[in-house]
Structures are given as C-alpha cells and as structure tokens.
C-alpha atoms as a PDB file:
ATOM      1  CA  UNK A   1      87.439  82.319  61.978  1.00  0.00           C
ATOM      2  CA  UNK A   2      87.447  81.240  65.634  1.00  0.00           C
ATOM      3  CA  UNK A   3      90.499  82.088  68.196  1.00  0.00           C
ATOM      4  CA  UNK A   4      91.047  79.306  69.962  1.00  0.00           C
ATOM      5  CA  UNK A   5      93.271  80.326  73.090  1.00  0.00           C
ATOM      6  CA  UNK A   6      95.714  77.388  73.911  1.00  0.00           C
ATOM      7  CA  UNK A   7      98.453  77.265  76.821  1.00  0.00           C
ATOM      8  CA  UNK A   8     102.042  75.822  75.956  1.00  0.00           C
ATOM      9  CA  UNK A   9     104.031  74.311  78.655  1.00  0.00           C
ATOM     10  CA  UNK A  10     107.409  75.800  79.371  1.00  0.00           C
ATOM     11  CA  UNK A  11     109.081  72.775  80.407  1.00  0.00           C
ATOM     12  CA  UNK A  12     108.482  70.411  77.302  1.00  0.00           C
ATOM     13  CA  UNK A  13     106.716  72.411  74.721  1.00  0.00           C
ATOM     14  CA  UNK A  14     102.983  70.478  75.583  1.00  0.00           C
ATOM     15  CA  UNK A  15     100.027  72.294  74.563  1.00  0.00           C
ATOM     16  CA  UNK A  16      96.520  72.456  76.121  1.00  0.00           C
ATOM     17  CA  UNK A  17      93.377  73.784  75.378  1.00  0.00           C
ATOM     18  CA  UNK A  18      92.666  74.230  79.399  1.00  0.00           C
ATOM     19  CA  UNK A  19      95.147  76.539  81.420  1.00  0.00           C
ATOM     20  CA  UNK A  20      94.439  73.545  84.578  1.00  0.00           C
ATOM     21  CA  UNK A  21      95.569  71.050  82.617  1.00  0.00           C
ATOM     22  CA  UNK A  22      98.132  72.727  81.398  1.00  0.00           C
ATOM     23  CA  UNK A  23      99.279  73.679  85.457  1.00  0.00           C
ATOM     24  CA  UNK A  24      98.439  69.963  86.234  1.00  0.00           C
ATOM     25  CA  UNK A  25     100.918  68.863  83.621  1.00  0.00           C
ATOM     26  CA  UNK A  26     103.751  71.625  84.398  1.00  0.00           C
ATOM     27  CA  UNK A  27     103.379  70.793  88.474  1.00  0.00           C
ATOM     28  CA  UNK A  28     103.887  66.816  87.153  1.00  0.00           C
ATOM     29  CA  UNK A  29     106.792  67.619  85.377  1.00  0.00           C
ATOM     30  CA  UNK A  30     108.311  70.060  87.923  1.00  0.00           C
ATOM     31  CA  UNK A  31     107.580  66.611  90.645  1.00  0.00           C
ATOM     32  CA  UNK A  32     109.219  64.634  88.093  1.00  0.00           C
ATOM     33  CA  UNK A  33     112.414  67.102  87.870  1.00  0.00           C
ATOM     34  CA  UNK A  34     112.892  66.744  91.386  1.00  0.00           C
ATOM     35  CA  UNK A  35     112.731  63.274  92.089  1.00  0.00           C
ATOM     36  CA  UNK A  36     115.071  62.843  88.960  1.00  0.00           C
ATOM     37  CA  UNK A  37     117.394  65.223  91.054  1.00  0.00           C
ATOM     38  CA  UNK A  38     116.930  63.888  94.625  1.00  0.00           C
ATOM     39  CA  UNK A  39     118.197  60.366  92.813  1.00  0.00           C
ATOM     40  CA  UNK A  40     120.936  61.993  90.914  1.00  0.00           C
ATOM     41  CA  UNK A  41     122.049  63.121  94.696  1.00  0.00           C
ATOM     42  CA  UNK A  42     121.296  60.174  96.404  1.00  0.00           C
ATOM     43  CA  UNK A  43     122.674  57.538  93.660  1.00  0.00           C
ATOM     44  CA  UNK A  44     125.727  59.184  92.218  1.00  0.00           C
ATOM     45  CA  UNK A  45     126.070  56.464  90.206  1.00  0.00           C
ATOM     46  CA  UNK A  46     122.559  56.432  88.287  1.00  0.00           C
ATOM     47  CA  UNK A  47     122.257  56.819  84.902  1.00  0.00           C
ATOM     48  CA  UNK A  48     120.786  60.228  83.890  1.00  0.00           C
ATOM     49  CA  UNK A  49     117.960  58.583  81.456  1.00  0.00           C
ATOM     50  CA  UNK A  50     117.242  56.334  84.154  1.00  0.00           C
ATOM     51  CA  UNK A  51     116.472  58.659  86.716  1.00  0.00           C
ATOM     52  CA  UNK A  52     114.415  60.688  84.573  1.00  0.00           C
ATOM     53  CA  UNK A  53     112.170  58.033  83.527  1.00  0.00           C
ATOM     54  CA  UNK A  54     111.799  56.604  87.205  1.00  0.00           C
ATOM     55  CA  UNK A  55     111.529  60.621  88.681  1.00  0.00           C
ATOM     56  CA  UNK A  56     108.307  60.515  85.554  1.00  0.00           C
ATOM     57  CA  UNK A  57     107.215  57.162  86.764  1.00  0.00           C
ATOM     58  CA  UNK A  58     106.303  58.615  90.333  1.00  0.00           C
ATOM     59  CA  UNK A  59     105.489  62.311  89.092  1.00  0.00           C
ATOM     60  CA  UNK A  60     102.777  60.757  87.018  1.00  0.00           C
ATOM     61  CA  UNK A  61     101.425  57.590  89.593  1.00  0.00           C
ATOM     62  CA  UNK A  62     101.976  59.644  92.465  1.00  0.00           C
ATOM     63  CA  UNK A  63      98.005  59.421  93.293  1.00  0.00           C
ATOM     64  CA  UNK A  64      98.716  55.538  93.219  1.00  0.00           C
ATOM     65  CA  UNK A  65     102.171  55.544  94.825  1.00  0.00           C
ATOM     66  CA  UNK A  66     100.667  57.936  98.057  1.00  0.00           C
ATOM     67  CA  UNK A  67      98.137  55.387  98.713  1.00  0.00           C
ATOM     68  CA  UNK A  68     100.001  52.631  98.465  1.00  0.00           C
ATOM     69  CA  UNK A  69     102.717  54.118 100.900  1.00  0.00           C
ATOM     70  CA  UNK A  70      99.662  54.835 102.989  1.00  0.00           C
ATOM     71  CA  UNK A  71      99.287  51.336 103.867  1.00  0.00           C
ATOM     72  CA  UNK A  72      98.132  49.644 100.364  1.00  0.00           C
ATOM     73  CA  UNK A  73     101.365  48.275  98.936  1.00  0.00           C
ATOM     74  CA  UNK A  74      99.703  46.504  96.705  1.00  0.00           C
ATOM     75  CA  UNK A  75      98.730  48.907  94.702  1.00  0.00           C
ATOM     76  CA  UNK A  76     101.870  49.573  93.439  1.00  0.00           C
ATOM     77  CA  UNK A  77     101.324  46.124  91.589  1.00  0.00           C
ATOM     78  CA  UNK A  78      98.491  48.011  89.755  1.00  0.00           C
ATOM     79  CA  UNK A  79     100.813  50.179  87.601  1.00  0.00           C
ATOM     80  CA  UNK A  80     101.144  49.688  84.403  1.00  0.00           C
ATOM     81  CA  UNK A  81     104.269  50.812  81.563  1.00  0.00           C
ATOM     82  CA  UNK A  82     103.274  53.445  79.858  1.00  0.00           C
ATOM     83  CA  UNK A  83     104.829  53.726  76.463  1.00  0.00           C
ATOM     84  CA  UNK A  84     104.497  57.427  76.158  1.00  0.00           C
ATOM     85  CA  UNK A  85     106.560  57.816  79.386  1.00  0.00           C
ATOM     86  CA  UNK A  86     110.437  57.253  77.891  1.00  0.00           C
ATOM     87  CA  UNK A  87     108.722  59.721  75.189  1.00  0.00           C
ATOM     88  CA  UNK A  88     107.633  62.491  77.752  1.00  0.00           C
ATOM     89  CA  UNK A  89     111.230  62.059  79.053  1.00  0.00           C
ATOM     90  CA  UNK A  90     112.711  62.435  75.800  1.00  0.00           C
ATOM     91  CA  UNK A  91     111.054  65.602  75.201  1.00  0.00           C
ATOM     92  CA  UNK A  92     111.356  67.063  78.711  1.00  0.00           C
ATOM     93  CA  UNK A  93     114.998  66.115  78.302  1.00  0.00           C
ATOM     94  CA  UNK A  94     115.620  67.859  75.150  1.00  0.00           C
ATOM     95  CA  UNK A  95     114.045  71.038  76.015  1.00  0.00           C
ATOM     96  CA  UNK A  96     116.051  71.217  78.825  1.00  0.00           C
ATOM     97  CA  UNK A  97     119.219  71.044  76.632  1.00  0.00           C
ATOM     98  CA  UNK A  98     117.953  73.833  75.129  1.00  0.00           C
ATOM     99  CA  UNK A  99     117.157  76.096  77.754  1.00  0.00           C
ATOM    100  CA  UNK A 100     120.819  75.227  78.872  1.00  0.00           C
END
C-alpha cells in the first residue's frame, strides 16, 4: 500500500497533494483575512459575511484586480461569481470559530 503524503491547511481544513499549492492557498486566505479586516476597520458598519466574501473576492482575483489597477480597468469586468467562493468563506469562517 502506497503513502501518499498530503498537506492540510491550517486556516480552513483544505487538503493538497502539493505542499505549493497548499502555501499558494494558505497565503490566499491569509490576503483574504486581511482585506476582510482592513474593511471591518474602515467600514464599521459592514456586515461580517460581507466583508469576508468581498476580502475572498480580491484574495483570489488579485492577479486580475493588480492589472486592472495598473491601468486596465476593464478587466475587472472580466470576473466572474464563483459559486464556491460564499463556500470557501463558510468554511474559513467556521474554522476560525473554532480556533477561537
């Protein structure tokens, strides 16, 4: 019987066959917890789901979203909803809980 190694990540329980994509999806997570908290600063008003899906929104477009505020807005036209995206939230969200 083969071991297959695998790499879980700590911030939403994710697992990857590849320890990069494992870092590439814990860095894009991490990006996504701190735009979440720069709104929550900035917008004491915003709804804590909301920020956390629009903080995941930019963590995972930000390839798109630097070019675009590098003089091609239109590419911010380009991005589509992704449904997994309010469930990526979800599960960041409740591992957080967790952790608390």
């Amino acid at each position: 019987m083969p071991v297959i190694p695998m790499w879980k990540c700590d911030r939403d329980g994710s697992m990857f066959d590849d320890k990069k994509a494992a870092e590439e999806h814990d860095k894009m997570l991490e990006l996504a917890a701190n735009i979440t908290h720069m709104l929550e600063r900035h917008y004491s008003t915003i709804d804590e789901e909301l920020a956390e899906d629009i903080g995941l929104l930019f963590a995972q477009n930000k390839e798109t979203i630097a070019k675009a505020i590098k003089g091609k807005p239109e590419l911010i036209l380009e991005i589509e909803p992704q449904a997994d995206q309010k469930a990526a939230a979800s599960s960041s969200k409740k591992t957080e809980k967790k952790d608390a």
